[in-house]
Protein backbone atom coordinates (compact mmCIF):
# COMPACT_ATOMS: atom_id res chain seq x y z
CA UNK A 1 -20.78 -7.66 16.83
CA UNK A 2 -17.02 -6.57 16.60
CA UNK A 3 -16.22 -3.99 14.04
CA UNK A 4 -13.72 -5.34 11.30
CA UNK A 5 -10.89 -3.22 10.18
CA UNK A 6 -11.38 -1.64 6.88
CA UNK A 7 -7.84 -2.01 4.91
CA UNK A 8 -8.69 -0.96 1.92
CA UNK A 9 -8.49 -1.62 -1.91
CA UNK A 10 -6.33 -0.81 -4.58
CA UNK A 11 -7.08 2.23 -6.90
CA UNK A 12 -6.00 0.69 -10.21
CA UNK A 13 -8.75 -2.31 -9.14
CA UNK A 14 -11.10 0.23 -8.60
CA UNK A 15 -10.95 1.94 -11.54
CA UNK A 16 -10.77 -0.42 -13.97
CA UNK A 17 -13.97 -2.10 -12.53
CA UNK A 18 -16.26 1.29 -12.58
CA UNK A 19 -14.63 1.48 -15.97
CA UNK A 20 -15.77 -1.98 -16.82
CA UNK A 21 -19.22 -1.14 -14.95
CA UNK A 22 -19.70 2.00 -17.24
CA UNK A 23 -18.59 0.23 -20.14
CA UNK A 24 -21.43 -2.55 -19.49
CA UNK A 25 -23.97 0.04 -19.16
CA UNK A 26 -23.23 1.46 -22.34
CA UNK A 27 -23.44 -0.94 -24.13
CA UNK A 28 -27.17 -1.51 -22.38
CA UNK A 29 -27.99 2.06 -23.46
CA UNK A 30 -26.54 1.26 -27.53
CA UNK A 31 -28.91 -2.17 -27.85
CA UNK A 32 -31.74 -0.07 -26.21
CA UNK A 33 -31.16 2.52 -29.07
CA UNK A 34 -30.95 0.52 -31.33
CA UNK A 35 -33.94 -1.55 -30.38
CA UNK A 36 -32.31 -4.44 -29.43
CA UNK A 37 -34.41 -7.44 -27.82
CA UNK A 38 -35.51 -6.70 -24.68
CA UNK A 39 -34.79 -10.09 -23.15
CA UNK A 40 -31.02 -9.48 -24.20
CA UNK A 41 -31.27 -6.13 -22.46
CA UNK A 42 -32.66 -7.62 -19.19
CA UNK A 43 -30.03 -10.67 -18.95
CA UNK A 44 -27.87 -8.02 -19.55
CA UNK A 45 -29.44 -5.12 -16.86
CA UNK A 46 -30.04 -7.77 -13.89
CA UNK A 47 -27.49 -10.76 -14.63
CA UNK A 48 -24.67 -9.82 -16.01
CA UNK A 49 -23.84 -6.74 -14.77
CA UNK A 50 -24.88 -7.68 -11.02
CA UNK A 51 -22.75 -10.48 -10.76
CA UNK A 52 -19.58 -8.54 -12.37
CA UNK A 53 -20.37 -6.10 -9.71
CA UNK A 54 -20.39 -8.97 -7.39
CA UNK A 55 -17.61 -11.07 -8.23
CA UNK A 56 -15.29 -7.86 -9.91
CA UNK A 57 -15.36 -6.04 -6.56
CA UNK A 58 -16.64 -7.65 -3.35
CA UNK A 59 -15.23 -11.02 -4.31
CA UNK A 60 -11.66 -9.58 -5.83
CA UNK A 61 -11.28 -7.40 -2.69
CA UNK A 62 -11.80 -10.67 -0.19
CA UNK A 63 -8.79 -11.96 -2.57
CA UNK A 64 -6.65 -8.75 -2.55
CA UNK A 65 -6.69 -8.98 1.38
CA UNK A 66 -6.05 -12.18 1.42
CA UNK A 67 -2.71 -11.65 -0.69
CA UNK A 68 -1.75 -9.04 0.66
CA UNK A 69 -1.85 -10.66 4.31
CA UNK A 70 0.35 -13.34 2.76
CA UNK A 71 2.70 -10.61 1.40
CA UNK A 72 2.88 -8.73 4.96
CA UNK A 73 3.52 -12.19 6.77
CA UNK A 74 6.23 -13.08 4.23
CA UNK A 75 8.01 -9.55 4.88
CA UNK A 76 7.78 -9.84 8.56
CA UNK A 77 8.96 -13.48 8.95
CA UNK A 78 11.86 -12.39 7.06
CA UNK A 79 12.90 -9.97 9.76
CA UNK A 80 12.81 -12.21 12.97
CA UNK A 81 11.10 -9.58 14.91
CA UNK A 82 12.43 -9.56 18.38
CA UNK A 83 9.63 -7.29 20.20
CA UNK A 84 11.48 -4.32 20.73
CA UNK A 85 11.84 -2.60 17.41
CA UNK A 86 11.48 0.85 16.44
CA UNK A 87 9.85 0.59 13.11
CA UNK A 88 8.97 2.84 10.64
CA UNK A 89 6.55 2.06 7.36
CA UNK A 90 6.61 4.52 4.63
CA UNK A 91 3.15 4.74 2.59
CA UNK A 92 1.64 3.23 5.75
CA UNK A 93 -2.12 3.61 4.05
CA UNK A 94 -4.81 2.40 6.10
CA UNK A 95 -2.44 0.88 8.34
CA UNK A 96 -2.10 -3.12 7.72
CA UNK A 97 1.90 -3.48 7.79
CA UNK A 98 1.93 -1.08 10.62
CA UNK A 99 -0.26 -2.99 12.68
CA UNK A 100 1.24 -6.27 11.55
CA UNK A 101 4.05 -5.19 13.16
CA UNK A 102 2.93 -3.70 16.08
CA UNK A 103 1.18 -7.08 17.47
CA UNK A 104 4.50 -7.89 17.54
CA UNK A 105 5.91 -5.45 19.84
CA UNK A 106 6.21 -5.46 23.26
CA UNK A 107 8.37 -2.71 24.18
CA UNK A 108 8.78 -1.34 20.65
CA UNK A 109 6.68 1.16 18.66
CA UNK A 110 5.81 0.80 14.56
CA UNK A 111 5.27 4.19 12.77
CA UNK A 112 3.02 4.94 9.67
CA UNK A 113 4.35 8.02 7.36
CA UNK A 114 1.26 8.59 4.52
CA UNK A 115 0.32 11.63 2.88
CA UNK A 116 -3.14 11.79 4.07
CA UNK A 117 -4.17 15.45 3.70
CA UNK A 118 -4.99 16.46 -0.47
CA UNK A 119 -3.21 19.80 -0.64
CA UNK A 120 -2.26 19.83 -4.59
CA UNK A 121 -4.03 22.22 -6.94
CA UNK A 122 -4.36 20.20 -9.49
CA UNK A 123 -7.76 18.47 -10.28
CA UNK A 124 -6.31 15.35 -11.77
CA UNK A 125 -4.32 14.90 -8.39
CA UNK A 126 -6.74 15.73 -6.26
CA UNK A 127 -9.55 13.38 -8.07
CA UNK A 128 -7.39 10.09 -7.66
CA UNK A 129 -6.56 11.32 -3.48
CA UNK A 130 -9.87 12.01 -3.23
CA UNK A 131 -10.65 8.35 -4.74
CA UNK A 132 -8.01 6.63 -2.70
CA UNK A 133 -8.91 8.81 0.87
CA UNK A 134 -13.19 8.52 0.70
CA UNK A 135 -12.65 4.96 -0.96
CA UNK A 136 -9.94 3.02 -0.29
CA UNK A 137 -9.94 3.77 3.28
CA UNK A 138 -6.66 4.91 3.35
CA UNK A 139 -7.42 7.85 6.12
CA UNK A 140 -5.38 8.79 8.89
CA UNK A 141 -9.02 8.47 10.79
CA UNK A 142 -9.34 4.89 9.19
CA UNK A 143 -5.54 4.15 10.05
CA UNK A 144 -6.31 4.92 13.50
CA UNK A 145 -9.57 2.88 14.17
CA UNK A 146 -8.21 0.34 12.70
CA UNK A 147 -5.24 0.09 15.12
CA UNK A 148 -7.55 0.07 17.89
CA UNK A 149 -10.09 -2.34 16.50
CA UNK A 150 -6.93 -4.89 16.65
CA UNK A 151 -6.07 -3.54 20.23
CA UNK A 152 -2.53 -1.96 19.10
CA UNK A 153 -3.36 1.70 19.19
CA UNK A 154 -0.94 1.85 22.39
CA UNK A 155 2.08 0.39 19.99
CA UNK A 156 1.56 2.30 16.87
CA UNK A 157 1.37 6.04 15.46
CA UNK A 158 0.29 7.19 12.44
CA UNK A 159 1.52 10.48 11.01
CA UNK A 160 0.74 13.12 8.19
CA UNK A 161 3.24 13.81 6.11
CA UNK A 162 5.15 13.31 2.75
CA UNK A 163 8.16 10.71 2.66
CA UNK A 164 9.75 12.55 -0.43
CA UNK A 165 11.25 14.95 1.73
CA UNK A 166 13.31 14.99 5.31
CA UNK A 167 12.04 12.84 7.93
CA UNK A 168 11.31 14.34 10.47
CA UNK A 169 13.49 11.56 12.64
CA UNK A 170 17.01 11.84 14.31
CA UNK A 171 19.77 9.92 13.08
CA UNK A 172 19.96 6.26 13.55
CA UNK A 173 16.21 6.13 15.25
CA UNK A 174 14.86 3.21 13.26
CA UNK A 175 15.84 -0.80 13.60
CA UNK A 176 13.18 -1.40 10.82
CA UNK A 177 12.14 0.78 7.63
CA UNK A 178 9.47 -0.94 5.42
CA UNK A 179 7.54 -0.04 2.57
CA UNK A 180 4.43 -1.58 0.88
CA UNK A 181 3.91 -0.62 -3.02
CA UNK A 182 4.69 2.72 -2.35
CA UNK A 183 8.38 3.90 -3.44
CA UNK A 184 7.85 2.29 -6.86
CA UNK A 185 5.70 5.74 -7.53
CA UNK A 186 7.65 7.99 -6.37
CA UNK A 187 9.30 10.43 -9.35
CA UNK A 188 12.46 9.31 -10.62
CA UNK A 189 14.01 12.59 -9.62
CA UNK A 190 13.40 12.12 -5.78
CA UNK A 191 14.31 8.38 -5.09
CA UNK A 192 17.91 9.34 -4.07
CA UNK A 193 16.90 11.46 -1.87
CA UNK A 194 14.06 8.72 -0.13
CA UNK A 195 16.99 6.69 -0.30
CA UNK A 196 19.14 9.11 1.62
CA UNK A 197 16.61 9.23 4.05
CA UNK A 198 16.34 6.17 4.76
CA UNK A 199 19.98 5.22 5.22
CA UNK A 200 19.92 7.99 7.65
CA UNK A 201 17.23 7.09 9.86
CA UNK A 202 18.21 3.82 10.04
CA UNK A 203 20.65 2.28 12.67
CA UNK A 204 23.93 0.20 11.80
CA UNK A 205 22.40 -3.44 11.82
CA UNK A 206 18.97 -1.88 10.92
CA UNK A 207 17.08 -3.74 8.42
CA UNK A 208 15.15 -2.51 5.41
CA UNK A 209 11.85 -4.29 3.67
CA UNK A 210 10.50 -3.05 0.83
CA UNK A 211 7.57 -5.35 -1.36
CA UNK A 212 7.69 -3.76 -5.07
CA UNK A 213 7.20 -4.34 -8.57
CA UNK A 214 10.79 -5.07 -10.34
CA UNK A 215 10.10 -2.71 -12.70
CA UNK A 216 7.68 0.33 -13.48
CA UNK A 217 8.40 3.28 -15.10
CA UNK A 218 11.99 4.52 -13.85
CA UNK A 219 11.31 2.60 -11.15
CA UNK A 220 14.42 -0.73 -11.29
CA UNK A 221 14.57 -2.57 -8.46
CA UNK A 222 18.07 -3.48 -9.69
CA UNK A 223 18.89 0.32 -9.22
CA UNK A 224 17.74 0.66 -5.80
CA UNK A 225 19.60 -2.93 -4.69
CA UNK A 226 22.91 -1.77 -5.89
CA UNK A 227 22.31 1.53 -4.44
CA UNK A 228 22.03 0.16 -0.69
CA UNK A 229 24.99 -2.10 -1.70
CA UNK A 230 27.01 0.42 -2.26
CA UNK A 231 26.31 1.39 1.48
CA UNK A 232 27.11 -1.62 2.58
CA UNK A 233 24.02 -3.09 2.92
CA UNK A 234 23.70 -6.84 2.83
CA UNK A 235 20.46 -7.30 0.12
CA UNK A 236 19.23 -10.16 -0.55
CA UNK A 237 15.53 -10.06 -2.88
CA UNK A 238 12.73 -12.63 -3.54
CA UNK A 239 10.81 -12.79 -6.38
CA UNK A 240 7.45 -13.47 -6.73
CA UNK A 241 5.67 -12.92 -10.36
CA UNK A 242 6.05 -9.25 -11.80
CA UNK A 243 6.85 -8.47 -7.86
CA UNK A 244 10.03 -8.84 -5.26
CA UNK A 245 10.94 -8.36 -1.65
CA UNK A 246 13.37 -6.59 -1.42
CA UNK A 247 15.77 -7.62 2.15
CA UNK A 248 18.56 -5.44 3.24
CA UNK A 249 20.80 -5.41 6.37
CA UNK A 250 22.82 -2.10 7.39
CA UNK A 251 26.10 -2.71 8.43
């Protein structure tokens, strides 16, 4: 039987489903306390919390995947990939955009950037990597074995390393920069400098893809659209929902 590639699941789905989860089985524990029937208790213990498990988590994540290859086809057809790109996706993850692109390379190479190792010394930080590494999939190991499940190992590289700060790319190296959900959480404080960047890396006529929430946090969408313009950048952005895809051209 062919392995599948694992490509993860979102954090905030995670938790708020164990949260859910815990929350069921407290309340089992309160009507057991307080002697509730024990009929109730069982519909409660074998049905009900079962098929949330079911439907919350195995069922949602067959539907996250499923959107989220939508989104990745959406962001590529945009592009008109030509098969000899240089590409380079920041918050690459377990490595679905990446790969997307590379099955459409022939002489071209697609990068993942991720910050794979946990090396903060706080516990609250390293809980939620520790989460999103061991359970989300989102491994440099995984990244890997899943490019070579889908026979594109030769036409993609992942690296370790944090996008917040200099790439470690020369000038004008990339014809495509994408991102996935991932610049939206970066602090306020360093966007400009991700922006920087990315302008830099990027060649004249480059193009830039980014699939983010319009707004979270100090995150504005608006913001980073009028900063590219202000390069020069041709943007153009689709909405779709609380979410946009966000198109740029370097000139």
């Amino acid at each position: 039987m062919k392995q599948q590639p694992n490509y993860g699941f979102p954090l905030s789905s995670i938790l708020i489903r164990i949260s859910m989860a815990i929350l069921i089985i407290l309340v089992i524990t309160a009507l057991i306390f307080f002697h509730a029937s024990g009929y109730f208790i069982l519909l409660i213990s074998f049905i009900i919390l079962p098929v949330y498990v079911f439907f919350g988590i195995i069922i949602f994540k067959r539907r996250f995947y499923d959107y989220r290859m939508y989104i990745q086809k959406k962001m590529i057809d945009f592009l008109d990939i030509k098969g000899n790109e240089s590409v380079l996706d920041l918050g690459s993850g377990a490595g679905a955009l990446v790969i997307g692109f590379a099955k459409l390379l022939q002489d071209g190479k697609a990068y993942g950037l991720d910050k794979y190792s946990i090396s903060e010394n706080k516990i609250r930080t390293k809980i939620i990597k520790f989460v999103r590494i061991n359970y989300i999939g989102h491994t440099l190991k995984n990244a890997k074995r899943n490019a070579k499940i889908e026979d594109v190992d030769k036409k993609c590289e992942f690296i370790s390393g944090d996008f917040t700060g200099r790439l470690n790319f020369q000038d004008d190296y990339f014809d495509i920069i994408s991102s996935l959900q991932s610049l939206h959480i970066i602090h306020t404080q360093k966007q400009k400098q991700v922006f920087q960047e990315i302008d830099r890396v990027l060649k004249k006529g480059g193009r830039i893809v980014f699939f983010e929430p319009s707004h979270f946090l100090g995150w504005d969408v608006n913001d980073v659209k009028n900063y590219f313009a202000n390069l020069g950048y041709i943007i153009n952005i689709t909405q779709l929902k609380t979410r946009v895809i966000l198109l740029g051209k370097k000139l």
